[in-house]
Every structure is written in C-alpha cells, then in structure tokens.
N, C-alpha and C. Protein backbone atom coordinates (compact mmCIF):
# COMPACT_ATOMS: atom_id res chain seq x y z
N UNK A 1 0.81 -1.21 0.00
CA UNK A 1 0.00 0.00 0.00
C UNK A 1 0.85 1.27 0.00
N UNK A 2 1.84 1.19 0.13
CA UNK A 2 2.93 2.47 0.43
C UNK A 2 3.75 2.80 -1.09
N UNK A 3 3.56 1.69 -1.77
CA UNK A 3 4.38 1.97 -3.31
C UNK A 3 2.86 2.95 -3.94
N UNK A 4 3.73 3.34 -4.79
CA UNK A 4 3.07 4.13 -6.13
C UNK A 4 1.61 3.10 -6.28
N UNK A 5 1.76 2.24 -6.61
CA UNK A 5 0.11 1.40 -7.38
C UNK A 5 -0.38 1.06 -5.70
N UNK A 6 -0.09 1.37 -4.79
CA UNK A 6 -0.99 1.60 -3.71
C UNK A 6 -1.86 2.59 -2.86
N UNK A 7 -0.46 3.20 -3.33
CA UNK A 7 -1.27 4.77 -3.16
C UNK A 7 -2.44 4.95 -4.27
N UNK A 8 -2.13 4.65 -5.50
CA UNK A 8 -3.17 4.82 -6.96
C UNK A 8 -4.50 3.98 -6.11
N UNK A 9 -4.25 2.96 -5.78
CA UNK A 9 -5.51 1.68 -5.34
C UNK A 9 -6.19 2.68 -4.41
N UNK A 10 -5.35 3.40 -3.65
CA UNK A 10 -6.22 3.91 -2.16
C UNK A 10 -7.13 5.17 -2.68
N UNK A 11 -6.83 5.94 -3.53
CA UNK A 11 -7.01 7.07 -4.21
C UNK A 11 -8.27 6.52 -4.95
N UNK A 12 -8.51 5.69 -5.51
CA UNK A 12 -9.28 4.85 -6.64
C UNK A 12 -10.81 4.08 -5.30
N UNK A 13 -10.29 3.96 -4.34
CA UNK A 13 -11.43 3.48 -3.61
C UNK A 13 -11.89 4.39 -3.00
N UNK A 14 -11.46 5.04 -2.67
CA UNK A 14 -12.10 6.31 -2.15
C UNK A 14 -12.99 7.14 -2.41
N UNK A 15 -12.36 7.08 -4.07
CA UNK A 15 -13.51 7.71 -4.74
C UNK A 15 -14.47 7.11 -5.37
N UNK A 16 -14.19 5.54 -5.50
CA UNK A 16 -15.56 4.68 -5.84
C UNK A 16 -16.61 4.64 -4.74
N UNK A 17 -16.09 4.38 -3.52
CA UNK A 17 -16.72 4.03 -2.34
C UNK A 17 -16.94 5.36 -1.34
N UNK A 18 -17.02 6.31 -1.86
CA UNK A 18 -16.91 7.62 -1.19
C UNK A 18 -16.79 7.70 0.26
N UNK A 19 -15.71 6.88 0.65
CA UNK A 19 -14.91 6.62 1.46
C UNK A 19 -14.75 8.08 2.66
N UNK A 20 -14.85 8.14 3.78
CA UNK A 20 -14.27 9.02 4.84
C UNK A 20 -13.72 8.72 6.03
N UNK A 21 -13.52 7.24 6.06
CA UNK A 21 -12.75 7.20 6.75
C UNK A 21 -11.33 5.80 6.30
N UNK A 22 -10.00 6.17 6.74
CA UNK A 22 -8.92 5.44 6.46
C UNK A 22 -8.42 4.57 6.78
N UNK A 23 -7.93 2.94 7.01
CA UNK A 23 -7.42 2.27 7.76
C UNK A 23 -6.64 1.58 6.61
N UNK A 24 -5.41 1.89 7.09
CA UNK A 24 -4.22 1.07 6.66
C UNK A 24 -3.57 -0.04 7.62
N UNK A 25 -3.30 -1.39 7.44
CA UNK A 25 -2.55 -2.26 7.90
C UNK A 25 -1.15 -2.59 7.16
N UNK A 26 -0.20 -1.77 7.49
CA UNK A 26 1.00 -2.36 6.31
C UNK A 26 2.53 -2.34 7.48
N UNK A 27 3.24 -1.21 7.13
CA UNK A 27 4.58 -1.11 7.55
C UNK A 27 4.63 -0.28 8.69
N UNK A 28 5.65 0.38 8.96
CA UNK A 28 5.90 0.86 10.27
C UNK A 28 5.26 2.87 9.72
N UNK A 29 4.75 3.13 10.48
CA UNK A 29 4.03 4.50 10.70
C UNK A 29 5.34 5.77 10.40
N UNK A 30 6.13 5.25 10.81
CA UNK A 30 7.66 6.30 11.09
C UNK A 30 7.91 6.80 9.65
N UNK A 31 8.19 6.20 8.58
CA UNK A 31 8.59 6.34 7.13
C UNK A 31 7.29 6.44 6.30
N UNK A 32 6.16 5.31 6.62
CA UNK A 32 5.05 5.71 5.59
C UNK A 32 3.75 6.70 5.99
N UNK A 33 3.56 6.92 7.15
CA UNK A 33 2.92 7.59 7.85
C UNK A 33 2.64 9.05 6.76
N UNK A 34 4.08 9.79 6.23
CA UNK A 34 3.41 10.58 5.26
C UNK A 34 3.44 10.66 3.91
N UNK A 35 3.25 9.11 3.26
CA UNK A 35 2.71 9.02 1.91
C UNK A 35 0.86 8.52 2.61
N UNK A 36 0.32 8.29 3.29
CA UNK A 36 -0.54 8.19 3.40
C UNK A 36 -1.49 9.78 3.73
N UNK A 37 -0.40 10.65 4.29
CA UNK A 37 -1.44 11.85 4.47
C UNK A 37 -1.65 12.22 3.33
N UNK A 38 -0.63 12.48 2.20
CA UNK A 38 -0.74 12.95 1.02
C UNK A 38 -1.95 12.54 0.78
N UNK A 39 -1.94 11.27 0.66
CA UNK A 39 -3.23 10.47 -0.21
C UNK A 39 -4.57 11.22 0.42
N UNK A 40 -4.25 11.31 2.05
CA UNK A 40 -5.61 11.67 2.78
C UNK A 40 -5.99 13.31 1.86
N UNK A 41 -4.77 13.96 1.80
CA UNK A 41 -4.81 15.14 1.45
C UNK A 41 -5.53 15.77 0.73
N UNK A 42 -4.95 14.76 -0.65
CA UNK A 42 -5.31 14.77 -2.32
C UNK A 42 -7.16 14.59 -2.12
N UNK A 43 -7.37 13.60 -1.40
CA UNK A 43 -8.94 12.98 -1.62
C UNK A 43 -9.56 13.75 -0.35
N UNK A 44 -9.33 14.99 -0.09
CA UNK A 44 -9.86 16.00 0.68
C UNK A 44 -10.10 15.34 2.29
N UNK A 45 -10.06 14.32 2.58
CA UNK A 45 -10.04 13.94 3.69
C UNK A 45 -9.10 14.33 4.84
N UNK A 46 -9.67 14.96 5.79
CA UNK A 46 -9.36 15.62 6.80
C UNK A 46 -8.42 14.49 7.58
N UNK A 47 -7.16 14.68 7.57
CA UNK A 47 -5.63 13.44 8.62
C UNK A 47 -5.92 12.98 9.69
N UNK A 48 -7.00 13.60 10.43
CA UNK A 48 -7.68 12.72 12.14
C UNK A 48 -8.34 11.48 11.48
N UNK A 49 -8.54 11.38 10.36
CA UNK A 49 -9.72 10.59 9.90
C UNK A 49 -8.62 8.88 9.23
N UNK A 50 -7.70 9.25 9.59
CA UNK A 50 -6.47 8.04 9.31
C UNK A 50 -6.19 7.53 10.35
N UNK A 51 -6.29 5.52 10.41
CA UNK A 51 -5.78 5.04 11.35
C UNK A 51 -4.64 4.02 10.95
N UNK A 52 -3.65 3.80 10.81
CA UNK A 52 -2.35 3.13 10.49
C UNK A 52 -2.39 1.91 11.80
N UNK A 53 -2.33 0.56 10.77
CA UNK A 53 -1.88 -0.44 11.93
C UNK A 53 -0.90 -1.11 11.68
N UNK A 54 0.22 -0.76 12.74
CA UNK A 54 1.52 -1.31 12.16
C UNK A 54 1.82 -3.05 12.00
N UNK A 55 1.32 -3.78 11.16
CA UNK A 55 1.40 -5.12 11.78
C UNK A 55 3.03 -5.41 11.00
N UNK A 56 3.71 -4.41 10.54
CA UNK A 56 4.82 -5.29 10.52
C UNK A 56 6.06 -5.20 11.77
N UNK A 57 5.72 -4.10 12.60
CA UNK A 57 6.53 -4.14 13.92
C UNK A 57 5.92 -4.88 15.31
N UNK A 58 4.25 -4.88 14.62
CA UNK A 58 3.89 -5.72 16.07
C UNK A 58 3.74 -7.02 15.56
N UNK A 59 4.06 -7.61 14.24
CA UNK A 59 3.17 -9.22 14.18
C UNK A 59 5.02 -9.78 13.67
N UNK A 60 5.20 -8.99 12.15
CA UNK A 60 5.44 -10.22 11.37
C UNK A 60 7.10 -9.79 11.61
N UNK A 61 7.71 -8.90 12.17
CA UNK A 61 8.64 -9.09 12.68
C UNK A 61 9.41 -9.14 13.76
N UNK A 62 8.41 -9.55 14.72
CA UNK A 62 8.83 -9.78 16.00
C UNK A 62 8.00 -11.56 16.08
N UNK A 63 7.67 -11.79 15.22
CA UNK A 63 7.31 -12.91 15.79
C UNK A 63 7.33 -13.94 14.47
N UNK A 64 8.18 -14.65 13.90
CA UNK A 64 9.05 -14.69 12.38
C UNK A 64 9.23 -15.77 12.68
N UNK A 65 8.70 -16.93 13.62
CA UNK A 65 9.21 -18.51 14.20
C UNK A 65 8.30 -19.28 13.80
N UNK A 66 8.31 -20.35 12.62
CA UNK A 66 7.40 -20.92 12.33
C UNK A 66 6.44 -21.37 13.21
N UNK A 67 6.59 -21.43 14.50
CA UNK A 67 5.61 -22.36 15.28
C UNK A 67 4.56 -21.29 15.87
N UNK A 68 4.82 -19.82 15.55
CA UNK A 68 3.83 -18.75 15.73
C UNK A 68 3.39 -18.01 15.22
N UNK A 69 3.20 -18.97 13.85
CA UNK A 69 2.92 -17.82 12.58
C UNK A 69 1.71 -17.60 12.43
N UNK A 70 0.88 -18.84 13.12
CA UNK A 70 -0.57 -18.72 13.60
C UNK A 70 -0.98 -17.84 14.41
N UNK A 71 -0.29 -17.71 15.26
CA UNK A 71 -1.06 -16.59 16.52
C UNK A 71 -0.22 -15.40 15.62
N UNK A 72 1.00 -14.93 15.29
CA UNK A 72 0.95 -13.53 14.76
C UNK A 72 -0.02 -13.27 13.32
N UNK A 73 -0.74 -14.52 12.82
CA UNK A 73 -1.55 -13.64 11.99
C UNK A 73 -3.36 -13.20 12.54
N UNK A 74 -2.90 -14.37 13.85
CA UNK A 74 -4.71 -13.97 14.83
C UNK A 74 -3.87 -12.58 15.16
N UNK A 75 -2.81 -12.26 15.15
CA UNK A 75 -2.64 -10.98 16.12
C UNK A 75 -3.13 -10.30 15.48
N UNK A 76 -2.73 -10.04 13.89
CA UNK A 76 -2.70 -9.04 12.97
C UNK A 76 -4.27 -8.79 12.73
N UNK A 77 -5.13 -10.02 13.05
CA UNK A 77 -6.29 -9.85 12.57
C UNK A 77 -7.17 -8.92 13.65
N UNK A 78 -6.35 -9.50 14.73
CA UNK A 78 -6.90 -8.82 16.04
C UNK A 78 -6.71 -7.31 15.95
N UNK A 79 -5.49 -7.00 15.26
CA UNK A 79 -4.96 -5.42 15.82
C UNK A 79 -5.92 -4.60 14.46
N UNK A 80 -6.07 -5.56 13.08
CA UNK A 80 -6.85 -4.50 12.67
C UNK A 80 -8.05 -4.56 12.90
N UNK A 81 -8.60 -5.45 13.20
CA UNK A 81 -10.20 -5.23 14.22
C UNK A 81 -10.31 -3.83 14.94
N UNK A 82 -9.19 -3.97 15.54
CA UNK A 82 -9.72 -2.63 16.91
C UNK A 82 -8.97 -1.72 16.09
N UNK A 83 -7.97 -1.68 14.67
CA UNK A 83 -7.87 -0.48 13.68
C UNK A 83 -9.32 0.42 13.29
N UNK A 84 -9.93 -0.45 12.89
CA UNK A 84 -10.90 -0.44 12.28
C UNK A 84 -12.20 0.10 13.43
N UNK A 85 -12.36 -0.59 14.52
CA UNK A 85 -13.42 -0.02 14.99
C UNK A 85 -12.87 1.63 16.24
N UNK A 86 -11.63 1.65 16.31
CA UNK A 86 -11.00 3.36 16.73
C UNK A 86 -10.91 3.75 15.50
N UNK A 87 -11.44 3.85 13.92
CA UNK A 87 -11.68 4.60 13.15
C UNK A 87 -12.89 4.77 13.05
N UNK A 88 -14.08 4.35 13.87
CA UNK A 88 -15.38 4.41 13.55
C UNK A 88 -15.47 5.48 14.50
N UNK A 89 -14.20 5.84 15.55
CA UNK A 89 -14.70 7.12 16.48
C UNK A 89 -14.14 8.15 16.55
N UNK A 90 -13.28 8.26 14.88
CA UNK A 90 -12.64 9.56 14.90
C UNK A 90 -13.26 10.80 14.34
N UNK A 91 -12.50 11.52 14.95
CA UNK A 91 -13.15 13.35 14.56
C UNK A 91 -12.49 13.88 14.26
N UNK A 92 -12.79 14.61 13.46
CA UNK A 92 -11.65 16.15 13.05
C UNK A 92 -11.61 16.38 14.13
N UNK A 93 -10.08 16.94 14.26
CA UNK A 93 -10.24 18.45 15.44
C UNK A 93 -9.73 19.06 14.38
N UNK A 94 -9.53 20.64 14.83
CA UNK A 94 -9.11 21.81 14.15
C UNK A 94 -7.91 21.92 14.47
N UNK A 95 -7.30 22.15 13.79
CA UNK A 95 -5.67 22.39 13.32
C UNK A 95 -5.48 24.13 14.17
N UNK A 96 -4.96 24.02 15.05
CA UNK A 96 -4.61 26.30 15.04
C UNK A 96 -3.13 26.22 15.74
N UNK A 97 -2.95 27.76 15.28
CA UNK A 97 -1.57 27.81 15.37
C UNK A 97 -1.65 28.83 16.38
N UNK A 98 -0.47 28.56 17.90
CA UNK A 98 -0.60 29.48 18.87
C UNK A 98 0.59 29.90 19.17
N UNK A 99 1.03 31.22 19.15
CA UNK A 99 1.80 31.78 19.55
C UNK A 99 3.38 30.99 20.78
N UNK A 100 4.16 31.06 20.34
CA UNK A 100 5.22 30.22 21.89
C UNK A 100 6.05 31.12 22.27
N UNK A 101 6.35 31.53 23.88
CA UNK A 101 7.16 31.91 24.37
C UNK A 101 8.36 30.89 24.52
N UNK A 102 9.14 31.29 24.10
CA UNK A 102 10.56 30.47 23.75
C UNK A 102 11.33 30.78 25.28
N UNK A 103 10.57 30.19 26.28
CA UNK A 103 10.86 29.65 27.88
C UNK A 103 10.68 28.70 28.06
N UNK A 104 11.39 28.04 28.77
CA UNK A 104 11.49 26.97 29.25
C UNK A 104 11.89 26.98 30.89
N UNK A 105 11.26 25.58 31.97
CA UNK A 105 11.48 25.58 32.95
C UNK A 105 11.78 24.27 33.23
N UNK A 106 13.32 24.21 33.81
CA UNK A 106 14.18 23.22 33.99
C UNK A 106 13.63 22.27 35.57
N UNK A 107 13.28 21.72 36.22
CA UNK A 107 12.97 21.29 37.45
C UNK A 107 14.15 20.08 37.92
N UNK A 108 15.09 20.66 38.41
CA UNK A 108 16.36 19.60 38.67
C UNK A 108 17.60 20.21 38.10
N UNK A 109 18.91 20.47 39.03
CA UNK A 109 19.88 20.96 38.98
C UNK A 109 21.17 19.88 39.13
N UNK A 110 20.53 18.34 38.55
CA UNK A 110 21.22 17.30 38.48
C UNK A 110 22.06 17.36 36.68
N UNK A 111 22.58 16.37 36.82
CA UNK A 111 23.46 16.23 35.55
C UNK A 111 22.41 16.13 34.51
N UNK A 112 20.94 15.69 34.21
CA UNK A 112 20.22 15.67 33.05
C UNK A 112 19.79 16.96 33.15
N UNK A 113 19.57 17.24 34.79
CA UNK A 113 18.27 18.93 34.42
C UNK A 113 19.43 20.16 34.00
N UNK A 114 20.62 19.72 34.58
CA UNK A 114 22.11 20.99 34.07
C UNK A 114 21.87 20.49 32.23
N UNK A 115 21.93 19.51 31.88
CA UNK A 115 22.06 18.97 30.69
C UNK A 115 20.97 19.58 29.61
N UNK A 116 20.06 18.94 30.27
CA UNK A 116 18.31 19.86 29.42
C UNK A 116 18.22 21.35 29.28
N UNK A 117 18.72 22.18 30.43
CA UNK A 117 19.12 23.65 30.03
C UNK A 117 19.80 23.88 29.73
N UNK A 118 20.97 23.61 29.50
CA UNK A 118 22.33 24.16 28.50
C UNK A 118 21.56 23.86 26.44
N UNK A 119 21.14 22.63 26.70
CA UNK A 119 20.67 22.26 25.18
C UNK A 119 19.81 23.37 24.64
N UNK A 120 18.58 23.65 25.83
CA UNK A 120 17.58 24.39 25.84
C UNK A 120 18.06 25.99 25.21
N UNK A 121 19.22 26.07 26.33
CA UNK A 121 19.53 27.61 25.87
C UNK A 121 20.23 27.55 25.01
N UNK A 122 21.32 26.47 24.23
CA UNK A 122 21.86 26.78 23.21
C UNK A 122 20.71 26.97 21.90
N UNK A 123 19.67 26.43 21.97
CA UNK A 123 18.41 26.61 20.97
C UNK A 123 18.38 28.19 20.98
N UNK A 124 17.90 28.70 22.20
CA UNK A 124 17.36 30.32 21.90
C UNK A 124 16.63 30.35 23.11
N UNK A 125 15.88 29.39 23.46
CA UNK A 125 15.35 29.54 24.65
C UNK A 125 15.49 30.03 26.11
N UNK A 126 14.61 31.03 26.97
CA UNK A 126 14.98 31.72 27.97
C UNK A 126 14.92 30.16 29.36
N UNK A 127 15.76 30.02 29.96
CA UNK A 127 15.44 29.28 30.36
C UNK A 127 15.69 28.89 32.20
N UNK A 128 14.98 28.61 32.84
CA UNK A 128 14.63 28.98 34.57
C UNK A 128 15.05 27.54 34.70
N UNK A 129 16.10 27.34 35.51
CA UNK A 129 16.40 26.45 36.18
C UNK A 129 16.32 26.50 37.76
N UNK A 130 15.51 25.05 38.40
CA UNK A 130 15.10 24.74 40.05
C UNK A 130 15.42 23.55 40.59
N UNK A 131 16.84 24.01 41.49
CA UNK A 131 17.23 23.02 42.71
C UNK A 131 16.16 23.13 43.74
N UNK A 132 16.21 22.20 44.62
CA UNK A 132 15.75 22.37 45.82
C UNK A 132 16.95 22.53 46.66
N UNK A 133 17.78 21.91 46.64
CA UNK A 133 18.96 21.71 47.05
C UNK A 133 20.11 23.10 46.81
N UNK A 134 20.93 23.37 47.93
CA UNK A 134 21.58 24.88 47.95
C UNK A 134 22.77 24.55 46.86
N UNK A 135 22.66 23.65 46.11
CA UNK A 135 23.91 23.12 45.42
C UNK A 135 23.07 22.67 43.91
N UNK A 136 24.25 22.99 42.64
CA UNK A 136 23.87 22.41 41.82
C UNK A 136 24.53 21.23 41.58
N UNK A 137 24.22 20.62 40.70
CA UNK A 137 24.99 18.78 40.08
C UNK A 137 24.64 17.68 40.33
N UNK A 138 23.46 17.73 41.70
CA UNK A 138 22.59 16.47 42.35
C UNK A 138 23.85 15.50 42.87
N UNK A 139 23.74 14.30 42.35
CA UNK A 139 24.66 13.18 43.40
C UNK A 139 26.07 13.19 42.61
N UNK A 140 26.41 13.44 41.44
CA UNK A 140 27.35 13.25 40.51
C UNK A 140 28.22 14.47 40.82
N UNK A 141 27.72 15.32 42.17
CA UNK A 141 28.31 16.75 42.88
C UNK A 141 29.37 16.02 43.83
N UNK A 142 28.18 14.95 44.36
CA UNK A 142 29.15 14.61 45.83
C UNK A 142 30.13 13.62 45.23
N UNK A 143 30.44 12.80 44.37
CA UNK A 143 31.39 12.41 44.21
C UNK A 143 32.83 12.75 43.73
N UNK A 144 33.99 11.93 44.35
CA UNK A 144 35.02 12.24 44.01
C UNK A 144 35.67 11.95 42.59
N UNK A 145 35.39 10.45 42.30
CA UNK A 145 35.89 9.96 41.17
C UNK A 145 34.92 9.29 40.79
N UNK A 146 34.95 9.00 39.40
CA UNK A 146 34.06 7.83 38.96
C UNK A 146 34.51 6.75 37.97
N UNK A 147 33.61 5.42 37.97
CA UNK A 147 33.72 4.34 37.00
C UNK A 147 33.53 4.98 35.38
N UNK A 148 34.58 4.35 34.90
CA UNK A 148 35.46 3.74 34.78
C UNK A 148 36.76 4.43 34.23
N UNK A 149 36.42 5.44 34.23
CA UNK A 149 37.84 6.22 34.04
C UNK A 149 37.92 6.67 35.02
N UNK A 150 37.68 6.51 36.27
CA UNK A 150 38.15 7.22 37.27
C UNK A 150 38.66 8.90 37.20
N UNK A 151 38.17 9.49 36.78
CA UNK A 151 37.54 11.32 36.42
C UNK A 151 37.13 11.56 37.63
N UNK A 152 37.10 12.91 37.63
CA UNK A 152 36.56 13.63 38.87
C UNK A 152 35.27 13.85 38.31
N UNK A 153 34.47 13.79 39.10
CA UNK A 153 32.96 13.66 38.58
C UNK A 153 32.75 15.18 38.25
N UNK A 154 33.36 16.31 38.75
CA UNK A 154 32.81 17.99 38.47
C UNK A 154 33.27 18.16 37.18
C-alpha cells in the first residue's frame, strides 16, 4: 500500500466508495505515515480521519518462528479489528496555530536537568532552572571519582 500502485488503489477506492474514513494495515508508521497523508490530502479527507496499523513491527517481525505464525496472523487480525473499529470514532479536530514563548522551565539541577538547560539555551530559549537543594549537580556533585575512568565527577 505504500508503493506508487498503492497509493493509486487507495485514491481509486475512495472515490468509488466515497470513502471518509482510512485504515491502513502495512509497515511501520515512522517512514510511511506521510505518503498516506498525502493520499488523505489529495482525496480532501481531513488526517484525524487516518488510522495506520503497524502489523509489521507488532506481528510479522517480531514474531518470524514458524511455530507462531498462527497466533501472529490472529494478532494481525486482532490489531486491525480494533484499527478499524478506533476509526469508527474519529473526529476532526481543528488544526490552530498558537503563539510560543521560547521559555522553558528546567525542574532539577542534576546532571540531566544541568544537561536539558544548556541544550535548551543553546536553541534560543529563555530558560529557569530549580534546585531544591543549595547546590547544583545532584549526586554526581558529591562524588570524588568515577567508573570507569576514574575522572573527577565535576
């Protein structure tokens, strides 16, 4: 469904079957996810109205052992069942675009929350960092050396 003569097939039923709502069962969502909006696009169908079921990351390649090729295709049948009936309860929402204050608030003056605001502010972002503690660096403060290079942890 993700090549060229699938996309054509999906385009082609849609408009025979005046189709509004979408359910795909194919590949992983990550890479095909937007040749399918296109399609939603083209055939005026509003993108809430698409449900993608990945059965090749939940069935057929995690479970590739002849002796369970039975239950991963009950899976597949299973997962587009409930594809199919969470597309019978979708809605548009409205798309709007809102203004962002380019702030950010850090909560932790440990090695990830020191980490998350330096990234933060190298972006552009204004950014509020909160210890509780009268010290920054959390536990990676109190140490002297560490595994495995033995480094001073500051």
């Amino acid at each position: 469904m993700c090549t060229e003569g699938g996309s054509s097939y999906i385009k082609e039923q849609i408009e025979e079957f005046k189709l509004d709502r979408i359910v795909v069962a194919a590949c992983t969502p990550r890479t095909h996810q937007p040749v399918f909006a296109a399609i939603l696009k083209e055939a005026g169908i509003p993108p809430r109205y698409f449900e993608f079921v990945n059965i090749r990351e939940h069935c057929s390649f995690v479970h590739q052992a002849p002796e369970v090729r039975e239950k991963a295709i009950k899976k597949a049948i299973e997962l587009i069942k409930a594809g199919i009936a969470r597309a019978r309860l979708l809605e548009d929402v409205p798309t709007m675009t809102v203004p962002v204050t380019p702030t950010a608030l850090v909560i932790g003056g440990g090695i990830s929350g020191l980490s998350a605001a330096t990234d933060l502010g190298d972006t552009g972002y204004k950014v509020y960092l909160i210890e509780k503690n009268t010290t920054i660096g959390g536990r990676m403060s109190q140490l002297d050396r560490t595994f495995p290079t033995d480094d001073c942890s500051i």
